[in-house]
Protein backbone atom coordinates (compact mmCIF):
# COMPACT_ATOMS: atom_id res chain seq x y z
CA UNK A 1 65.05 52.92 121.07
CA UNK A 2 62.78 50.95 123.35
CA UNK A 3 63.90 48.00 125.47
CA UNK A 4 63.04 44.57 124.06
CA UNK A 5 61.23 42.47 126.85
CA UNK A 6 59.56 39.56 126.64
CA UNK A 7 56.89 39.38 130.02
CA UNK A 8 56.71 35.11 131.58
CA UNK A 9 54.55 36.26 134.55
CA UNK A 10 52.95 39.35 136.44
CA UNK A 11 54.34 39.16 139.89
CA UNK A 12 52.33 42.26 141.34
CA UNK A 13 49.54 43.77 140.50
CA UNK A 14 47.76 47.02 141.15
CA UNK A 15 46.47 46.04 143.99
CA UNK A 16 49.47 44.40 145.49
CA UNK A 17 51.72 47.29 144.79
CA UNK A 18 49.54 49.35 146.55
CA UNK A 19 48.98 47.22 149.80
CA UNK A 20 52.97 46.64 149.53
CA UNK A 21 53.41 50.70 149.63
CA UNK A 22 51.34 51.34 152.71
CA UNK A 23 52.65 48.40 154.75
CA UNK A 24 56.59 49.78 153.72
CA UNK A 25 55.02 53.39 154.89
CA UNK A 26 53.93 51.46 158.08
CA UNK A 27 57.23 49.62 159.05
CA UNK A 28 58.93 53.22 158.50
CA UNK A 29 57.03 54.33 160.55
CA UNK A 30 57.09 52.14 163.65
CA UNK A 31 61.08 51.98 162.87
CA UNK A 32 61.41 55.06 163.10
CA UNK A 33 58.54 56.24 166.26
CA UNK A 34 56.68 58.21 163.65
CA UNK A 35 57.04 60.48 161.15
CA UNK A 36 59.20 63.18 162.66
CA UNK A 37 62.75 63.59 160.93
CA UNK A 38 61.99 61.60 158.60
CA UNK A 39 63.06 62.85 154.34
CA UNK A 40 62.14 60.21 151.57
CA UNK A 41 64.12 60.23 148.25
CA UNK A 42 63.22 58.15 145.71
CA UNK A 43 65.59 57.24 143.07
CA UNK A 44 64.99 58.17 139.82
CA UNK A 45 62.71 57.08 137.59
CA UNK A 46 59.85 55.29 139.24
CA UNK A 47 61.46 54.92 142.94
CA UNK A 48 59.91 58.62 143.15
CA UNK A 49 56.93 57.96 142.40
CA UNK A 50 56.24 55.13 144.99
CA UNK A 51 58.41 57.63 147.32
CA UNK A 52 55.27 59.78 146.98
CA UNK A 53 53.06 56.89 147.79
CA UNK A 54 54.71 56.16 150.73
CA UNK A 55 54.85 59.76 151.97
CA UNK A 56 51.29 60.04 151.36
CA UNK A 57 50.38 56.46 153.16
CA UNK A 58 53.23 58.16 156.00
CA UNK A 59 50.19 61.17 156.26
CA UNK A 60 46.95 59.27 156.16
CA UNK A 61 48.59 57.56 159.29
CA UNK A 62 50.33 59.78 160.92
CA UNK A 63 49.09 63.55 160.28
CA UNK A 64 52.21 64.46 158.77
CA UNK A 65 53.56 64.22 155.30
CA UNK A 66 57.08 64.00 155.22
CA UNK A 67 59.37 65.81 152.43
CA UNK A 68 60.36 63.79 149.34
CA UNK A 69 63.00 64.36 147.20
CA UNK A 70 64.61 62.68 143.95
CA UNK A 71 67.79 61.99 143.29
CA UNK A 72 69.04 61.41 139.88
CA UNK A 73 72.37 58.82 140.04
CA UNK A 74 73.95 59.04 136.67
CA UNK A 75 77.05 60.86 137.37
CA UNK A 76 77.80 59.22 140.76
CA UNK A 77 77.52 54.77 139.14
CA UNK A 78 80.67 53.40 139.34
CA UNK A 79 79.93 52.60 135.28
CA UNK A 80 80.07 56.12 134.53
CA UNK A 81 82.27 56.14 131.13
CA UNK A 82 82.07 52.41 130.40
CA UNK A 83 78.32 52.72 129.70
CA UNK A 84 76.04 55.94 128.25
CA UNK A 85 73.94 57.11 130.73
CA UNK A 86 72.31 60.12 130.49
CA UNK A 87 70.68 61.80 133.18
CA UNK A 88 67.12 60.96 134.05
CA UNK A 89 65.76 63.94 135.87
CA UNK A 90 66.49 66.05 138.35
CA UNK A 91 67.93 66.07 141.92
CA UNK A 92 65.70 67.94 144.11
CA UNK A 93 66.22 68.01 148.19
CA UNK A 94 63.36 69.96 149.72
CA UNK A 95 64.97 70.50 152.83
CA UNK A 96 67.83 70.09 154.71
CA UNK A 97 69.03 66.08 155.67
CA UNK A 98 71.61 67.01 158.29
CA UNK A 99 70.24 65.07 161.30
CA UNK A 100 67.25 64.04 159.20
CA UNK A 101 66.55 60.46 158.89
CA UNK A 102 66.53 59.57 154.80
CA UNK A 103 64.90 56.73 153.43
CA UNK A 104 66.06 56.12 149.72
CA UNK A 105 63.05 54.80 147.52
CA UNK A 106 63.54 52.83 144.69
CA UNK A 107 61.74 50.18 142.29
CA UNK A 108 64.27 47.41 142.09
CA UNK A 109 67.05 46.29 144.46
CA UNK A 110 69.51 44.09 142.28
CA UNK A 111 73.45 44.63 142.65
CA UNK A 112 73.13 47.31 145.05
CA UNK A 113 75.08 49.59 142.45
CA UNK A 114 72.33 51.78 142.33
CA UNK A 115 71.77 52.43 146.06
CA UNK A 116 74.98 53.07 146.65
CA UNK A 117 75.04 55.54 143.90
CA UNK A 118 72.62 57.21 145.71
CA UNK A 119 73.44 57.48 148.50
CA UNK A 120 77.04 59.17 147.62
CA UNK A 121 74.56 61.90 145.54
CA UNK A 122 72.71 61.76 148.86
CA UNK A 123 75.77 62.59 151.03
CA UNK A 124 76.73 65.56 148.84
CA UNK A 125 73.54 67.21 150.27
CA UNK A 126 74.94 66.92 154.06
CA UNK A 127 75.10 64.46 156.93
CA UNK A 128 71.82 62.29 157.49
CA UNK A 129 71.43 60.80 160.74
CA UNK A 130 70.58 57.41 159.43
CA UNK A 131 70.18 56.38 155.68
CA UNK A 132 67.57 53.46 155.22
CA UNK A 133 66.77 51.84 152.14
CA UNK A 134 62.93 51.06 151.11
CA UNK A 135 62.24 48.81 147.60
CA UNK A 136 59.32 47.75 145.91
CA UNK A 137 61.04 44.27 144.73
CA UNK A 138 64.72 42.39 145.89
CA UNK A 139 65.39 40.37 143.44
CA UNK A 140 68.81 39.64 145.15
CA UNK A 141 72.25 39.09 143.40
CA UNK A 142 73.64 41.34 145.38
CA UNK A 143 77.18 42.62 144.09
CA UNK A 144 77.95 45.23 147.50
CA UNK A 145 76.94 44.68 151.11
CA UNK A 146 73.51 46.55 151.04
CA UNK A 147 70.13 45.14 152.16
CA UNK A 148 66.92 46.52 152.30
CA UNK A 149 65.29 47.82 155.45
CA UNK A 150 62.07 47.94 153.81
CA UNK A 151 60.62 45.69 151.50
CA UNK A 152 57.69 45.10 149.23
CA UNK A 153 58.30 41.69 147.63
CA UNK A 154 61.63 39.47 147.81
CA UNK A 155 61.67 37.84 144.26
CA UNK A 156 64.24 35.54 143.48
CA UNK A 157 65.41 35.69 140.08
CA UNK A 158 67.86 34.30 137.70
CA UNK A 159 70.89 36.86 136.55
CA UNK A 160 69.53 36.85 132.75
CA UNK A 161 65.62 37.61 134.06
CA UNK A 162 64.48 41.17 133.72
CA UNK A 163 62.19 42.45 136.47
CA UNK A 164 60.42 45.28 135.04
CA UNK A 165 58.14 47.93 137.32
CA UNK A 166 55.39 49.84 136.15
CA UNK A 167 54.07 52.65 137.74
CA UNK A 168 50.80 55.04 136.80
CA UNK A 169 52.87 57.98 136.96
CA UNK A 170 54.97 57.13 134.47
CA UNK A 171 54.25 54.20 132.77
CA UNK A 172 50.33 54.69 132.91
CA UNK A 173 49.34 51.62 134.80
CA UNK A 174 50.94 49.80 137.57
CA UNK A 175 52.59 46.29 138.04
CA UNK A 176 55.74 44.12 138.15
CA UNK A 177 56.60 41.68 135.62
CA UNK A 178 59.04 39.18 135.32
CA UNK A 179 60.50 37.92 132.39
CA UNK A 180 63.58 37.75 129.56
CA UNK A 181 65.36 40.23 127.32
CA UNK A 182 66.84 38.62 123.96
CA UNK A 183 70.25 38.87 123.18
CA UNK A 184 72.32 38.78 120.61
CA UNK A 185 74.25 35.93 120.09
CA UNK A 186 77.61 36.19 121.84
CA UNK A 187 76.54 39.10 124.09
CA UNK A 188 76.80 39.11 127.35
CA UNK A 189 73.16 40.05 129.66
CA UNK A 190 73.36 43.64 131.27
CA UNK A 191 74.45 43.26 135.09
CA UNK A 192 71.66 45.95 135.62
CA UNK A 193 69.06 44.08 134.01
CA UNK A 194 65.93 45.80 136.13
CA UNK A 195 63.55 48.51 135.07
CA UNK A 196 64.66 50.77 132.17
């Protein structure tokens, strides 16, 4: 069943997403003294697609494309039985992270539930020199001691606001909306109210 959403306001468009995605592959990059070591995993759904963005924006720079990866999180939220989450595709590590520098892609940061998820999934693959942590959007709210190192927007939000990224790859067009999901009367707004 699709998600009900009712859209206030475009926050990014096209144009901005894509300006936000080279300046995050940018700032990894002078972090980080180039591209060398470096593994992107993007979280799915659509933190792997802007992964691949930024790995491409990494090469037009630097010569050098670094791996990307996906990492699916549903059996590693701390929800896992109170909720139904199924899994949304796969896991996939190209290469080896032991000693590599990762830097976990995703859409939305909003508890920090999420990250955190995947970066336990993450760990399970071996020991990463450094973890870093590159979003399109922080809508803040935070829930667990995790900040961005890279971000595209900071967006401050209410806790019953949706934020809701679209990306070509998946969605067929991209931008960022903000706006409201309707709730029954008595119920309680999802704590993970970001992109579906």
């Amino acid at each position: 069943m699709a998600e009900q959403f009712a859209p206030k306001a475009e926050v990014l468009d096209a144009d901005e997403i894509r300006r936000a995605t080279t300046r995050i592959a940018h700032e990894v990059l002078e972090r980080n003294k180039g591209a060398d070591g470096l593994v992107l995993v993007g979280i799915h759904t659509r933190g792997v697609p802007l992964a691949r963005r930024i790995a491409t924006s990494i090469r037009d720079v630097e010569g050098i494309e670094p791996p990307v990866g996906s990492v699916d999180i549903a059996f590693y939220r701390d929800d896992i039985g109170t909720k139904p989450r199924a899994p949304t595709g796969p896991t996939e590590i190209p290469v080896g992270i032991d000693g590599a520098t990762v830097v976990v892609v995703d859409d939305v940061l909003y508890t920090g539930r999420s990250v955190r998820a995947a970066m336990d999934a993450i760990c399970d693959f071996g020991r990463p020199t450094a973890i870093q942590l590159a979003v399109l959007v922080d809508r803040g709210h935070r829930e667990l001691p995790i900040r961005a190192d890279y971000v595209g927007k900071n967006l401050p939000t209410a806790r019953d606001e949706v934020v809701k990224v679209r990306v070509l790859e998946v969605d067929g067009a991209d931008g960022v909306d903000i706006g409201t999901r309707p709730h029954a009367p008595g119920s309680a707004p999802d704590r993970e109210a970001a992109t579906p």
